[in-house]
Every structure is written in structure tokens, then in C-alpha cells.
C-alpha atoms as a PDB file:
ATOM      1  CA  UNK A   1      24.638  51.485 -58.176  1.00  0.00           C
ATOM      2  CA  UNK A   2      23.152  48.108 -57.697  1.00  0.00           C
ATOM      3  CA  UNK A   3      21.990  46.904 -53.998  1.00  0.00           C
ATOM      4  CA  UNK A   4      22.924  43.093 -53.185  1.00  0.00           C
ATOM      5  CA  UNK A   5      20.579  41.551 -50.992  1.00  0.00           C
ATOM      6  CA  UNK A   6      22.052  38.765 -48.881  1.00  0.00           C
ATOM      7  CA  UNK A   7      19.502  36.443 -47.011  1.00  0.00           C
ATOM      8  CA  UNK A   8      19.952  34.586 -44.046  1.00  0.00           C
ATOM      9  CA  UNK A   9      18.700  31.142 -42.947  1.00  0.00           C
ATOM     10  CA  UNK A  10      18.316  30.352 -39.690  1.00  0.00           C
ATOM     11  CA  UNK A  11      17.264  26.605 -38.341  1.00  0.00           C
ATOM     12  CA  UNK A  12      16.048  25.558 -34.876  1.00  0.00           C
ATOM     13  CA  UNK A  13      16.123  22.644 -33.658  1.00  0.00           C
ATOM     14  CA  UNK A  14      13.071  21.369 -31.603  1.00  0.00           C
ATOM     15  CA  UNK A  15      14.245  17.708 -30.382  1.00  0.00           C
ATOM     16  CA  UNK A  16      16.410  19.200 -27.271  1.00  0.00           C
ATOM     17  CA  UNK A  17      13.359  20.739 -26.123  1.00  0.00           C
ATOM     18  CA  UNK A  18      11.252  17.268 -26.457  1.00  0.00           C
ATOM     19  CA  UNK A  19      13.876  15.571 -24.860  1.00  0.00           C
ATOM     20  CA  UNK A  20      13.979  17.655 -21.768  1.00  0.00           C
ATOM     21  CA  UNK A  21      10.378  17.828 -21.958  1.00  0.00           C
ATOM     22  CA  UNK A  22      10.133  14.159 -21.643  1.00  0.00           C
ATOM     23  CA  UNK A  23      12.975  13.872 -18.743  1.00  0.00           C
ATOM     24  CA  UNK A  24      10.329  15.757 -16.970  1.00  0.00           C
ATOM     25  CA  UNK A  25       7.587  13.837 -17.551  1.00  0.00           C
ATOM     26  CA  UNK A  26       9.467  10.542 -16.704  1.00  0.00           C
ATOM     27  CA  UNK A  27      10.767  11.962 -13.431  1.00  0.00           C
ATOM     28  CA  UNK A  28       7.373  13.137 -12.608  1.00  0.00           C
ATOM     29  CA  UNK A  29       5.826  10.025 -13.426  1.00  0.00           C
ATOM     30  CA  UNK A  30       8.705   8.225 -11.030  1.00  0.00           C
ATOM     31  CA  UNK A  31       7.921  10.802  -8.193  1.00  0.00           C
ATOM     32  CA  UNK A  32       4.774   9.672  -8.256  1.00  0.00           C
ATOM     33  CA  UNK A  33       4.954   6.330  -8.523  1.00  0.00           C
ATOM     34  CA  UNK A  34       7.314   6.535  -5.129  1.00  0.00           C
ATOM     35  CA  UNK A  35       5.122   8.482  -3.174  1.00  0.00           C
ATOM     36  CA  UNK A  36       2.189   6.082  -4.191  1.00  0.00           C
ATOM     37  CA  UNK A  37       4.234   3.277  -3.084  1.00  0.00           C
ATOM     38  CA  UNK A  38       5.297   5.102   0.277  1.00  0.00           C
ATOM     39  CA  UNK A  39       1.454   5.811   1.128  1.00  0.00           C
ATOM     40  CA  UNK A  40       0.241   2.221   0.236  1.00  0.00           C
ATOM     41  CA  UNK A  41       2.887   1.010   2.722  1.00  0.00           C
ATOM     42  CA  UNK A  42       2.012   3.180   5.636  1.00  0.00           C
ATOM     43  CA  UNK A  43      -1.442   2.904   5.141  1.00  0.00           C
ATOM     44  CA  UNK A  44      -0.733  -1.295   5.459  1.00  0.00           C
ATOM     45  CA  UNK A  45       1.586  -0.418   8.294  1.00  0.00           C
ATOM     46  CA  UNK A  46      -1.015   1.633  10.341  1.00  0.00           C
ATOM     47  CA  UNK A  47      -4.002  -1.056   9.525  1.00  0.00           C
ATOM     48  CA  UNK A  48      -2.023  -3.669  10.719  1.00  0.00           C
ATOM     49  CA  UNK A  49      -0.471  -1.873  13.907  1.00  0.00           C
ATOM     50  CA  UNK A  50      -4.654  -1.315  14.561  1.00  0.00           C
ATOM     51  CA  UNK A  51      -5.180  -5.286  13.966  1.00  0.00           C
ATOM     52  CA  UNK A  52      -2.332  -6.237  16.231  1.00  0.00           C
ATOM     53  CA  UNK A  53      -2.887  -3.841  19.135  1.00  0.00           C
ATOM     54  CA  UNK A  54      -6.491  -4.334  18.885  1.00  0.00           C
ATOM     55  CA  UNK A  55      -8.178  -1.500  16.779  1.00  0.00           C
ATOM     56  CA  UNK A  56      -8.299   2.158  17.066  1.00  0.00           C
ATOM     57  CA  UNK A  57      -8.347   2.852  20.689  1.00  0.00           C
ATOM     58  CA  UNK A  58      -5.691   0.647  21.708  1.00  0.00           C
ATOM     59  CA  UNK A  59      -3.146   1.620  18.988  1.00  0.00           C
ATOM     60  CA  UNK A  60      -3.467   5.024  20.572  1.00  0.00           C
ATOM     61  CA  UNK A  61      -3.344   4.283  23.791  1.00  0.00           C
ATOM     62  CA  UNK A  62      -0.090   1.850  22.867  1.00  0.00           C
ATOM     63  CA  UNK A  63       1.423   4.997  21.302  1.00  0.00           C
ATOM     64  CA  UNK A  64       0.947   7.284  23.643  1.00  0.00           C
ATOM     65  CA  UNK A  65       2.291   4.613  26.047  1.00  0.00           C
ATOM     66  CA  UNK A  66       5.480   4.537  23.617  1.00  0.00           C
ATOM     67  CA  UNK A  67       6.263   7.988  23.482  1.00  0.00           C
ATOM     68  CA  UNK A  68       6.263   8.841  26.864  1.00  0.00           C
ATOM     69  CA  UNK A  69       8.075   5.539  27.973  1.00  0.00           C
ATOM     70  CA  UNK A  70       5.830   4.027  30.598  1.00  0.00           C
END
């Protein structure tokens, strides 16, 4: 009796997996460009809502007046 033995190949393919990986990293890297952008701007916004209501004290005082409608 002879025994035939049959070998199988498999392959894998690795580039889906580097793709998706660098989908990731791009929208991770555009995330964070966004909220860098969004935090420069307010901190420009609340600077110069301090220089125009003049400084700290004032801009609180103006907001406070703001919110409660007085």
C-alpha cells in the first residue's frame, strides 16, 4: 500500500493590513491636526476678548454681565 502525501500552500497577504494601518494613522494625524487648530483659535479668541474688555477682571465681569442679561 503506498501513502500519498498531498501538501498544501497557503499565502497571506500583508498589504490590507498596512493599508488599514495607515488609514489610521492618517486619520489620527488629521484629528489632531483639527483639535490643534481649534485650541490655537480659542486660545486667540479668549486673549483678545481679555485685550478688548480690558484684561482678566473685566472679561469676567463682562461675562458674567452676559449671561445673566443685565
Amino acid at each position: 500500500m503506498k501513502t500519498a502525501i498531498l501538501k498544501k500552500t497557503r499565502t497571506r497577504t500583508e498589504t490590507v493590513g498596512r493599508v488599514d494601518e495607515q488609514i489610521y494613522r492618517v486619520g489620527i494625524a488629521v484629528v489632531g491636526a483639527c483639535s490643534l487648530a481649534i485650541g490655537v483659535w480659542a486660545t486667540i479668541a479668549l486673549v483678545s476678548g481679555m485685550a478688548a474688555s480690558g484684561g482678566p477682571g473685566a472679561l469676567i465681569a463682562d461675562w458674567f454681565r452676559a449671561v445673566i442679561g443685565s
